[in-house]
PDB file of N, CA and C in Angstrom:
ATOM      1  N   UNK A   1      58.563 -26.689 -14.591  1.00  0.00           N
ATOM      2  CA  UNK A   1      59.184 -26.707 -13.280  1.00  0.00           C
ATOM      3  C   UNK A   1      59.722 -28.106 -13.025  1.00  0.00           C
ATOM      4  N   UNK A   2      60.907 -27.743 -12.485  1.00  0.00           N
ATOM      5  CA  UNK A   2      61.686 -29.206 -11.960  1.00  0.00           C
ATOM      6  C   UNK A   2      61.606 -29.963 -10.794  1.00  0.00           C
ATOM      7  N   UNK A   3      61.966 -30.792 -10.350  1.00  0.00           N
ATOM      8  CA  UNK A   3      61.764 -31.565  -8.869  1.00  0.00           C
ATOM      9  C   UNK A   3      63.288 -31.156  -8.372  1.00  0.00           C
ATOM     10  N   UNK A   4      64.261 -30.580  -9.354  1.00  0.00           N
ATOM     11  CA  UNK A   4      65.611 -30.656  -9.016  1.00  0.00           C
ATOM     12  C   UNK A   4      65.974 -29.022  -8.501  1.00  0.00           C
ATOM     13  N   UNK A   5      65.085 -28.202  -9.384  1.00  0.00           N
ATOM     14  CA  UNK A   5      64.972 -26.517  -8.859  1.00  0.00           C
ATOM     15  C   UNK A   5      63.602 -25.542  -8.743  1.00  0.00           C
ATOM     16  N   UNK A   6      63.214 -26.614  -7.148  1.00  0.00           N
ATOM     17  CA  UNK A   6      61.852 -25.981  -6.960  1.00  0.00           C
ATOM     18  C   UNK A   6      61.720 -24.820  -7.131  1.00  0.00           C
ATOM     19  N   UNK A   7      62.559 -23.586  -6.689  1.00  0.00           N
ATOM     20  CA  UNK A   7      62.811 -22.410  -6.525  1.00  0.00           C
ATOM     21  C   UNK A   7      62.808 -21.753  -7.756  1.00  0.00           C
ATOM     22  N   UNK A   8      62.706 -22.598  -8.952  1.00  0.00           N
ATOM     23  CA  UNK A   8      62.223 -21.679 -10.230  1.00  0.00           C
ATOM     24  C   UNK A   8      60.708 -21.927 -10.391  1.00  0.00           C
ATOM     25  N   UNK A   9      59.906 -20.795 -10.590  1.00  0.00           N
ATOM     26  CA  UNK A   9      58.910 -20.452 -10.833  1.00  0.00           C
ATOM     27  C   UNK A   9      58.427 -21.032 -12.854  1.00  0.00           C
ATOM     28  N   UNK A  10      57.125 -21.983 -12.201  1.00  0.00           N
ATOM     29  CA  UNK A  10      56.298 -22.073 -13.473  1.00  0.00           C
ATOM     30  C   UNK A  10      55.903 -20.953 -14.349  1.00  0.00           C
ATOM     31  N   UNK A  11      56.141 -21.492 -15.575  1.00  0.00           N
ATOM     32  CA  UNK A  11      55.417 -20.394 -16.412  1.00  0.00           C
ATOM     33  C   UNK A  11      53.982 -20.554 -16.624  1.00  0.00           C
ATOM     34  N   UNK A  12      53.208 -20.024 -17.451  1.00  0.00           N
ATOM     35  CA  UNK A  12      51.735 -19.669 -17.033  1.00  0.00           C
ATOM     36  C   UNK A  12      51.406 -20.867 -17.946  1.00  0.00           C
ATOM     37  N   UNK A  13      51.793 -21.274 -18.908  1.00  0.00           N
ATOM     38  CA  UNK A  13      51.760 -22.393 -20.155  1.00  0.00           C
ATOM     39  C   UNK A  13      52.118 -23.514 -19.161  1.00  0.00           C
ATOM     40  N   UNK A  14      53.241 -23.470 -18.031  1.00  0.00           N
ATOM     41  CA  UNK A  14      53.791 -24.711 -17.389  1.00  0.00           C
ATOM     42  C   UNK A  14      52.500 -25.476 -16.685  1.00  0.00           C
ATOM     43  N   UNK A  15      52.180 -24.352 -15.954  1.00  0.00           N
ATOM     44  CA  UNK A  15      51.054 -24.081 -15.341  1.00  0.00           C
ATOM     45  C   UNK A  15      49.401 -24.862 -16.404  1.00  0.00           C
ATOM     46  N   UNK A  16      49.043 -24.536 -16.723  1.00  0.00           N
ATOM     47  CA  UNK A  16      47.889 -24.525 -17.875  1.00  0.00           C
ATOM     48  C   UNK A  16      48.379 -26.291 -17.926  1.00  0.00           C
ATOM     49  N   UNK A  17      49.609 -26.594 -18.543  1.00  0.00           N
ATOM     50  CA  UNK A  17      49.722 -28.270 -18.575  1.00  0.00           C
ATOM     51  C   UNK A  17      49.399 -29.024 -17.670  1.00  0.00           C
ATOM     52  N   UNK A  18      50.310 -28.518 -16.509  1.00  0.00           N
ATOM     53  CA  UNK A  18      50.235 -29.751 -14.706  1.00  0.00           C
ATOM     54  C   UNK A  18      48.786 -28.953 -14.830  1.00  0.00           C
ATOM     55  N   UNK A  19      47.672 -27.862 -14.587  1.00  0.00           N
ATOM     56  CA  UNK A  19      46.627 -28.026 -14.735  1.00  0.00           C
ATOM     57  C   UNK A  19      45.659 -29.971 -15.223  1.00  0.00           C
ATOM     58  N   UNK A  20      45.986 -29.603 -16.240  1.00  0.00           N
ATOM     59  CA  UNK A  20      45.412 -30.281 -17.572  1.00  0.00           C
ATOM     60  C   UNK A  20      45.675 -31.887 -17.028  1.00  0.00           C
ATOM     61  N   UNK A  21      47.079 -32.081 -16.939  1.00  0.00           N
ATOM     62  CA  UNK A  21      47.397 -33.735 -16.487  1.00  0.00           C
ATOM     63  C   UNK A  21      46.511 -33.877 -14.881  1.00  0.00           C
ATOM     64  N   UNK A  22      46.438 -33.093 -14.268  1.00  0.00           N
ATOM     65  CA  UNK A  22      45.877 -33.006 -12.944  1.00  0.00           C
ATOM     66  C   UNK A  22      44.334 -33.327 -13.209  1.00  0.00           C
ATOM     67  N   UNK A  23      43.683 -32.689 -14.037  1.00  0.00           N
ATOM     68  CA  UNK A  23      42.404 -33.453 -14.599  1.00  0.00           C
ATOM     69  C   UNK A  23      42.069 -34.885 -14.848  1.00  0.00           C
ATOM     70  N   UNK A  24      43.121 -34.838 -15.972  1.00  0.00           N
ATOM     71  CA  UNK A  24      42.867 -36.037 -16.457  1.00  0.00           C
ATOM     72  C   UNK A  24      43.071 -37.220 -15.697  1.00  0.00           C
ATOM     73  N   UNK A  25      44.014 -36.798 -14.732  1.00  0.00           N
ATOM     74  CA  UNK A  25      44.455 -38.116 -13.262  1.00  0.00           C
ATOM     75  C   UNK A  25      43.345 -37.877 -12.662  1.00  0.00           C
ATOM     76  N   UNK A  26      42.557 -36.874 -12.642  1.00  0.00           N
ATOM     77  CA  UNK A  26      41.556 -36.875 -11.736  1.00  0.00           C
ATOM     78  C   UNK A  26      40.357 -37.941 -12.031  1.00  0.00           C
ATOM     79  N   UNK A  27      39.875 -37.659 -13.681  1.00  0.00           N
ATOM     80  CA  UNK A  27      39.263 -38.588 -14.381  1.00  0.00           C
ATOM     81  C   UNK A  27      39.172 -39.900 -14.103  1.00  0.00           C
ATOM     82  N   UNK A  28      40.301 -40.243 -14.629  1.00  0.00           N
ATOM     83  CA  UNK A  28      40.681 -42.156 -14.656  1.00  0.00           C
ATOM     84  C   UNK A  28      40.586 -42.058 -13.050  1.00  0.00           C
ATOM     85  N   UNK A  29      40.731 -41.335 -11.996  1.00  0.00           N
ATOM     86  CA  UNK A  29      40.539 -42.249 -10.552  1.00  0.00           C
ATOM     87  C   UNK A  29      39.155 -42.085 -10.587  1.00  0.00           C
ATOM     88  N   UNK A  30      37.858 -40.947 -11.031  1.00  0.00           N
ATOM     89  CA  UNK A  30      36.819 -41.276 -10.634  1.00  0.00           C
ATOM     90  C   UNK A  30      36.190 -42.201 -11.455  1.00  0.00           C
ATOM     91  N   UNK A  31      36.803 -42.081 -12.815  1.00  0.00           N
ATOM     92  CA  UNK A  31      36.197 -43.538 -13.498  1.00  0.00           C
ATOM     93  C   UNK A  31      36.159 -44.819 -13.105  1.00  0.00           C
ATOM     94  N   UNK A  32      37.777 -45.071 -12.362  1.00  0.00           N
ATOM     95  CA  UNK A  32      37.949 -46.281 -11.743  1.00  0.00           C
ATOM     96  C   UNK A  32      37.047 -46.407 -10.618  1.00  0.00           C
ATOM     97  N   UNK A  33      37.307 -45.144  -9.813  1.00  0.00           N
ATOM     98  CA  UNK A  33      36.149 -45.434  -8.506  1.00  0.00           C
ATOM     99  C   UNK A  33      34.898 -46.378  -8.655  1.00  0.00           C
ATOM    100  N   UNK A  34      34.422 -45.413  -9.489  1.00  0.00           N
ATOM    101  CA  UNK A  34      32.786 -45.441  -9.718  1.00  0.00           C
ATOM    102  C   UNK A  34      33.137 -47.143 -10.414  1.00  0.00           C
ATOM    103  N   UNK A  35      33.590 -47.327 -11.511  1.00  0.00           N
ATOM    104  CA  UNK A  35      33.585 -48.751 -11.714  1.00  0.00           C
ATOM    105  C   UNK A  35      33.979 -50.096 -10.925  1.00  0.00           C
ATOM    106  N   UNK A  36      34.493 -49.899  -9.431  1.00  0.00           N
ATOM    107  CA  UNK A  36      34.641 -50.387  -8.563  1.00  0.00           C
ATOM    108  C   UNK A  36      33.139 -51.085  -8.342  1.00  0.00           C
ATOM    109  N   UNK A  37      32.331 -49.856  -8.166  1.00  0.00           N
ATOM    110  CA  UNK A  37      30.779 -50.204  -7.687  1.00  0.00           C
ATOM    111  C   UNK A  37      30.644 -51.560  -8.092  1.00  0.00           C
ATOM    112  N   UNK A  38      30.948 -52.015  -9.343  1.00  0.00           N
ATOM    113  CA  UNK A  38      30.279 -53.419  -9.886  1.00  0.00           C
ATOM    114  C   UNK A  38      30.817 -54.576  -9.018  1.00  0.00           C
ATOM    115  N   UNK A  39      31.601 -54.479  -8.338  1.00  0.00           N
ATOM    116  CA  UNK A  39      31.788 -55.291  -7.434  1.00  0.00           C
ATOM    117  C   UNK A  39      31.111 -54.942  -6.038  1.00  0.00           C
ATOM    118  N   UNK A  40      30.498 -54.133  -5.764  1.00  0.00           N
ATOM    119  CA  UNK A  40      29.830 -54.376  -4.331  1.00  0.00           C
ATOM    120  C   UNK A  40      28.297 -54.784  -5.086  1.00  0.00           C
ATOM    121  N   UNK A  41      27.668 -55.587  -3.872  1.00  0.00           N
ATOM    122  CA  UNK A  41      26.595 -56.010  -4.058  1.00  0.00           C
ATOM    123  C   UNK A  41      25.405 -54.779  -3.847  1.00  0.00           C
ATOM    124  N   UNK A  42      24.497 -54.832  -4.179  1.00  0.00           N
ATOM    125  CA  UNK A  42      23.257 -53.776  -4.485  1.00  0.00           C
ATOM    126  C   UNK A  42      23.452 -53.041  -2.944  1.00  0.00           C
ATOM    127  N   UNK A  43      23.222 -53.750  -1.709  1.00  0.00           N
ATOM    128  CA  UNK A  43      23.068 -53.025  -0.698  1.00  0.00           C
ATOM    129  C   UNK A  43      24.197 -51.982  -0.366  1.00  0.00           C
ATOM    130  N   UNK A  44      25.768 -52.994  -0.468  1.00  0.00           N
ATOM    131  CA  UNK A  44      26.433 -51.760  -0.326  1.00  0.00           C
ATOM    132  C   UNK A  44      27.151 -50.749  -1.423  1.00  0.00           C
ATOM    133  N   UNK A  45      26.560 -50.960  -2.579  1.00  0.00           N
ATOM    134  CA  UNK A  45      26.324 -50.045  -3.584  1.00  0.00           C
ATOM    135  C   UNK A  45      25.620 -48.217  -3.139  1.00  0.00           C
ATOM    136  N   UNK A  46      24.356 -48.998  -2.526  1.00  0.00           N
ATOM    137  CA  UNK A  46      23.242 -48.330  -1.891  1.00  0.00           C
ATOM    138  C   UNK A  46      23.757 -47.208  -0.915  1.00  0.00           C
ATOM    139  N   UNK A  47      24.375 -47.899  -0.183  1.00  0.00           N
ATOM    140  CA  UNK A  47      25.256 -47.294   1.473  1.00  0.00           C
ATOM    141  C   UNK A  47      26.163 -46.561   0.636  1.00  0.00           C
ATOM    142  N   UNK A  48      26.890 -46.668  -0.046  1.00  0.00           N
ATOM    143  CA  UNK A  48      27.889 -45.827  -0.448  1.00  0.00           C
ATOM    144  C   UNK A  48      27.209 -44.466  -1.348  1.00  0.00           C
ATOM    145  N   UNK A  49      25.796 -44.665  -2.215  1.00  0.00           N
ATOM    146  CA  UNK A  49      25.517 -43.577  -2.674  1.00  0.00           C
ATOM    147  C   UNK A  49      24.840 -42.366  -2.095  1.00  0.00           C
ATOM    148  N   UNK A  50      24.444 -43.224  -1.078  1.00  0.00           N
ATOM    149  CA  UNK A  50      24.047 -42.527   0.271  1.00  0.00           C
ATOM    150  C   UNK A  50      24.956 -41.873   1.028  1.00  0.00           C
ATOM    151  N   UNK A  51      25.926 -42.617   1.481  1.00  0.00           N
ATOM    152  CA  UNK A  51      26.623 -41.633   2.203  1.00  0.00           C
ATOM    153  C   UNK A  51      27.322 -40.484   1.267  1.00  0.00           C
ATOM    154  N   UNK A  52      27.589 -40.751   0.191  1.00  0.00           N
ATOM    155  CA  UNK A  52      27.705 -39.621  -0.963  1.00  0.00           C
ATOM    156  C   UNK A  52      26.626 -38.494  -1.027  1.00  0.00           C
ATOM    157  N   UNK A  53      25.499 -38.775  -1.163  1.00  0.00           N
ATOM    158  CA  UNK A  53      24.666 -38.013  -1.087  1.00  0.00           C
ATOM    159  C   UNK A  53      24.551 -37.029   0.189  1.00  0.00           C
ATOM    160  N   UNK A  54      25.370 -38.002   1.619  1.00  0.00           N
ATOM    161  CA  UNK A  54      25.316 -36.590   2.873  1.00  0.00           C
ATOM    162  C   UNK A  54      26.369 -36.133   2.649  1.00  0.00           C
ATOM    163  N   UNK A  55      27.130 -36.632   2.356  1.00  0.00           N
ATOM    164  CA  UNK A  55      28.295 -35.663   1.890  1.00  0.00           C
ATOM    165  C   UNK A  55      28.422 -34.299   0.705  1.00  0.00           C
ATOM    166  N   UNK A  56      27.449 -34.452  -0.047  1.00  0.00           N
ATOM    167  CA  UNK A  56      26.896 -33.531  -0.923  1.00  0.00           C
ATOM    168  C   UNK A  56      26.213 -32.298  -0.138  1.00  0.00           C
ATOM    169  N   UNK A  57      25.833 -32.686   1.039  1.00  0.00           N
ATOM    170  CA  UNK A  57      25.044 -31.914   2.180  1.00  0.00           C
ATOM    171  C   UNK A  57      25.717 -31.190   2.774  1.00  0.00           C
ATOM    172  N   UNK A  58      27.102 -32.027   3.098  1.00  0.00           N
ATOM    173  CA  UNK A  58      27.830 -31.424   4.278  1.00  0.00           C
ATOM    174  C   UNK A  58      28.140 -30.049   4.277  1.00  0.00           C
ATOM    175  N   UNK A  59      27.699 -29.351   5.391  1.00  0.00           N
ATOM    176  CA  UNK A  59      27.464 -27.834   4.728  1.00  0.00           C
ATOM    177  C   UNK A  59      29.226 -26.555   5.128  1.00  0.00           C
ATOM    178  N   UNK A  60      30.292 -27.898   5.827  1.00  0.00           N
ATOM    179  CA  UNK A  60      31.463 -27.774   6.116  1.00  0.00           C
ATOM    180  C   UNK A  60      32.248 -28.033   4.737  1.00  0.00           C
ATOM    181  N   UNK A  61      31.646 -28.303   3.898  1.00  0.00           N
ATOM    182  CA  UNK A  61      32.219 -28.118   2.780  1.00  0.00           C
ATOM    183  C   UNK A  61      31.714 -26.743   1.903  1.00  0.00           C
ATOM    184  N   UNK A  62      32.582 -26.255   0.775  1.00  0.00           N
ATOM    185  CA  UNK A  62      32.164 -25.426  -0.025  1.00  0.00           C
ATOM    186  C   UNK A  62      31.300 -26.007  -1.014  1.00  0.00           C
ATOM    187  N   UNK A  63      30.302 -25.567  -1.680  1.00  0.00           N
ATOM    188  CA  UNK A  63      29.559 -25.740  -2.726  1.00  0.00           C
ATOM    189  C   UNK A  63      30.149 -26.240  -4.063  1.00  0.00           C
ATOM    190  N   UNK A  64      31.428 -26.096  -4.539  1.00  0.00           N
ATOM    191  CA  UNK A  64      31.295 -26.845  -5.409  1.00  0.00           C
ATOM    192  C   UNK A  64      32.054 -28.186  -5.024  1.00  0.00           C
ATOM    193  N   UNK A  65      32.679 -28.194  -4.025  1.00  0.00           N
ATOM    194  CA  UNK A  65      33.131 -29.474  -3.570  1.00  0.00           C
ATOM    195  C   UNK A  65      31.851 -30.561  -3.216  1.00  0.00           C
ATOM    196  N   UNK A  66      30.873 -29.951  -2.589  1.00  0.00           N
ATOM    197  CA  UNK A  66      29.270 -30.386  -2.265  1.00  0.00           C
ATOM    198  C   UNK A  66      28.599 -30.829  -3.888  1.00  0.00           C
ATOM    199  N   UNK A  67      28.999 -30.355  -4.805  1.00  0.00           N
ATOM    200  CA  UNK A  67      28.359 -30.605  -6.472  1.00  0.00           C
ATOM    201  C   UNK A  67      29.071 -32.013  -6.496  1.00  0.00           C
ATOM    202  N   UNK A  68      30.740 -31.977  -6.356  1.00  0.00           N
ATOM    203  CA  UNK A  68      31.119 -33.251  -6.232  1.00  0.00           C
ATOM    204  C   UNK A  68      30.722 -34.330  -5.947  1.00  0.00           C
ATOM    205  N   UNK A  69      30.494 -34.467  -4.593  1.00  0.00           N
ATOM    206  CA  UNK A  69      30.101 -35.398  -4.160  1.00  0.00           C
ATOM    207  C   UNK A  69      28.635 -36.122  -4.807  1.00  0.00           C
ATOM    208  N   UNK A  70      27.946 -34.795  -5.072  1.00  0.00           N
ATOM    209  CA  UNK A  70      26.721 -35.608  -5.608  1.00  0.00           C
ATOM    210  C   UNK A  70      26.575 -35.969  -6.959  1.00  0.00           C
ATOM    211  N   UNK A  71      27.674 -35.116  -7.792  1.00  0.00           N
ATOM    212  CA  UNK A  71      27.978 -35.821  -9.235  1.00  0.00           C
ATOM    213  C   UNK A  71      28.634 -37.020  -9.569  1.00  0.00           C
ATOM    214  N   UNK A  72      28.914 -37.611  -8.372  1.00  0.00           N
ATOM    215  CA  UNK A  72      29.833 -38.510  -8.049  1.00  0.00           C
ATOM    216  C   UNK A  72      28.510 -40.024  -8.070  1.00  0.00           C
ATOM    217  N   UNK A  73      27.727 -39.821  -6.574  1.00  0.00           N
ATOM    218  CA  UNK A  73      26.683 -40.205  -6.608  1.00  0.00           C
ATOM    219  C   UNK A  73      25.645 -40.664  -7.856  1.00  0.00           C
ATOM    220  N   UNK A  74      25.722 -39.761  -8.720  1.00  0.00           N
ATOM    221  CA  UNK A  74      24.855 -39.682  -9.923  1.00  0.00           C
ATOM    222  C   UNK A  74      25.386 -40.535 -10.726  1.00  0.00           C
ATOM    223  N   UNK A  75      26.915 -40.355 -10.654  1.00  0.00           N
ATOM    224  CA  UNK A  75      27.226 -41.283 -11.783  1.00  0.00           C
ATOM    225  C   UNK A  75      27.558 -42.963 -11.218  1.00  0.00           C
ATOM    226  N   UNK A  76      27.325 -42.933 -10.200  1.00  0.00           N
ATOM    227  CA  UNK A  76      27.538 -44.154  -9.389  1.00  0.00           C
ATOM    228  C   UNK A  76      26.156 -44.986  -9.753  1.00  0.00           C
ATOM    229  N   UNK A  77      24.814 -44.443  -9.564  1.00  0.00           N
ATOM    230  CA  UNK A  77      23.605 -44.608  -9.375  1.00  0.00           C
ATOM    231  C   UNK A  77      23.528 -44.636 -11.163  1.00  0.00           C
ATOM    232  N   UNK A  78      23.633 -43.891 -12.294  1.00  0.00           N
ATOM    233  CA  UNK A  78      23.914 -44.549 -13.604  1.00  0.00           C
ATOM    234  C   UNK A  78      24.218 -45.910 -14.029  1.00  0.00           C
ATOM    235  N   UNK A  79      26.002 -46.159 -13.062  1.00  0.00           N
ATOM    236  CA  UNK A  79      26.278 -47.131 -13.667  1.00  0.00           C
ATOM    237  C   UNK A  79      25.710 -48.475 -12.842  1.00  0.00           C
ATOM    238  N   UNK A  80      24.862 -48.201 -11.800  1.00  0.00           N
ATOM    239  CA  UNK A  80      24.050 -49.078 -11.254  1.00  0.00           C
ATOM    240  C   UNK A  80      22.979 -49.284 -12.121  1.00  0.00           C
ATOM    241  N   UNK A  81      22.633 -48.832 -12.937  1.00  0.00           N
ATOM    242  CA  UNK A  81      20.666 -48.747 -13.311  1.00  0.00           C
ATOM    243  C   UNK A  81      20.002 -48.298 -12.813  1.00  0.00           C
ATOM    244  N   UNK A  82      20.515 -47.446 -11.566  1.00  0.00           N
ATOM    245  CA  UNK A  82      19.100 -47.215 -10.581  1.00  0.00           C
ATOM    246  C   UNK A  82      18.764 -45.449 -11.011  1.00  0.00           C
ATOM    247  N   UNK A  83      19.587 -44.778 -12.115  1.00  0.00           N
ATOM    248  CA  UNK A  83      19.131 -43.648 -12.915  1.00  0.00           C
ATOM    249  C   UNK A  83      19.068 -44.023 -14.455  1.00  0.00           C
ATOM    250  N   UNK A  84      18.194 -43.201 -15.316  1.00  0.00           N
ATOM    251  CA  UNK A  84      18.541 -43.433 -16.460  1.00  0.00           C
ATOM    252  C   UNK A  84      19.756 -42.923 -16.750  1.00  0.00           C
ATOM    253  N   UNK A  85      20.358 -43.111 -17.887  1.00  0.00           N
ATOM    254  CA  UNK A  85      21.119 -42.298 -18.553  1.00  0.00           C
ATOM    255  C   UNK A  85      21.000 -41.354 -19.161  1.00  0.00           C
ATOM    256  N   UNK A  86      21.867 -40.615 -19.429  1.00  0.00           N
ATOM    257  CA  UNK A  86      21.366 -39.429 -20.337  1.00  0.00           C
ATOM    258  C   UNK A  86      21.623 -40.116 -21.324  1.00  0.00           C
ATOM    259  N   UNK A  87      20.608 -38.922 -22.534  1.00  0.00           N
ATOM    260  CA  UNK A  87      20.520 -39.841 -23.947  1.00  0.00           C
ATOM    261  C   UNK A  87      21.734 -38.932 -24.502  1.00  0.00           C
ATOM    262  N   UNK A  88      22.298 -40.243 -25.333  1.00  0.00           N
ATOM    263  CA  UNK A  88      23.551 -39.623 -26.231  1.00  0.00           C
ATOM    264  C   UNK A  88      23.193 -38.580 -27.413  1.00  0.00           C
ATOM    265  N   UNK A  89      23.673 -37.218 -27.643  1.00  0.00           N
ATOM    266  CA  UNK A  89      23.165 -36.394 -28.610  1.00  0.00           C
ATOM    267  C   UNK A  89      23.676 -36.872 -29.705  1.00  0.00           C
TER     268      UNK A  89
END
């Protein structure tokens, strides 16, 4: 699909790609996110995994948007030290 003839319809393969790149942009921003953390200091490291964590709660969200937030958390709290890691298989 074009930017020049919205009005033509994706094919299911077109589709399946902008899928796929839509991931992977998704990726590199939560990678970047989360690696942001190393610049806040422990406390507001803390505040932010927290408020992640009510946001995992928020029950105005759907459930897997709610997984988000707290997988988000998890991996925040990883690259802090304050979880182990999982062990590499």
């Amino acid at each position: 699909m074009t930017n020049e003839k919205p009005e033509e319809a994706m094919t299911f393969g077109e589709l399946l790609a902008f899928i796929a790149e839509q991931q992977r942009r998704l990726t590199v921003l939560e990678n970047a996110f989360a690696s942001l953390t190393f610049c806040l200091d422990d406390r507001a490291s803390q505040l932010l995994v927290h408020n992640l964590l009510l946001e995992a709660q928020n029950q105005n969200y759907d459930a897997q948007l709610q997984q988000h937030f707290a997988r988000l958390a998890e991996e925040i709290q990883k690259r802090n030290g304050q979880l182990p890691a999982e062990p590499q298989a």
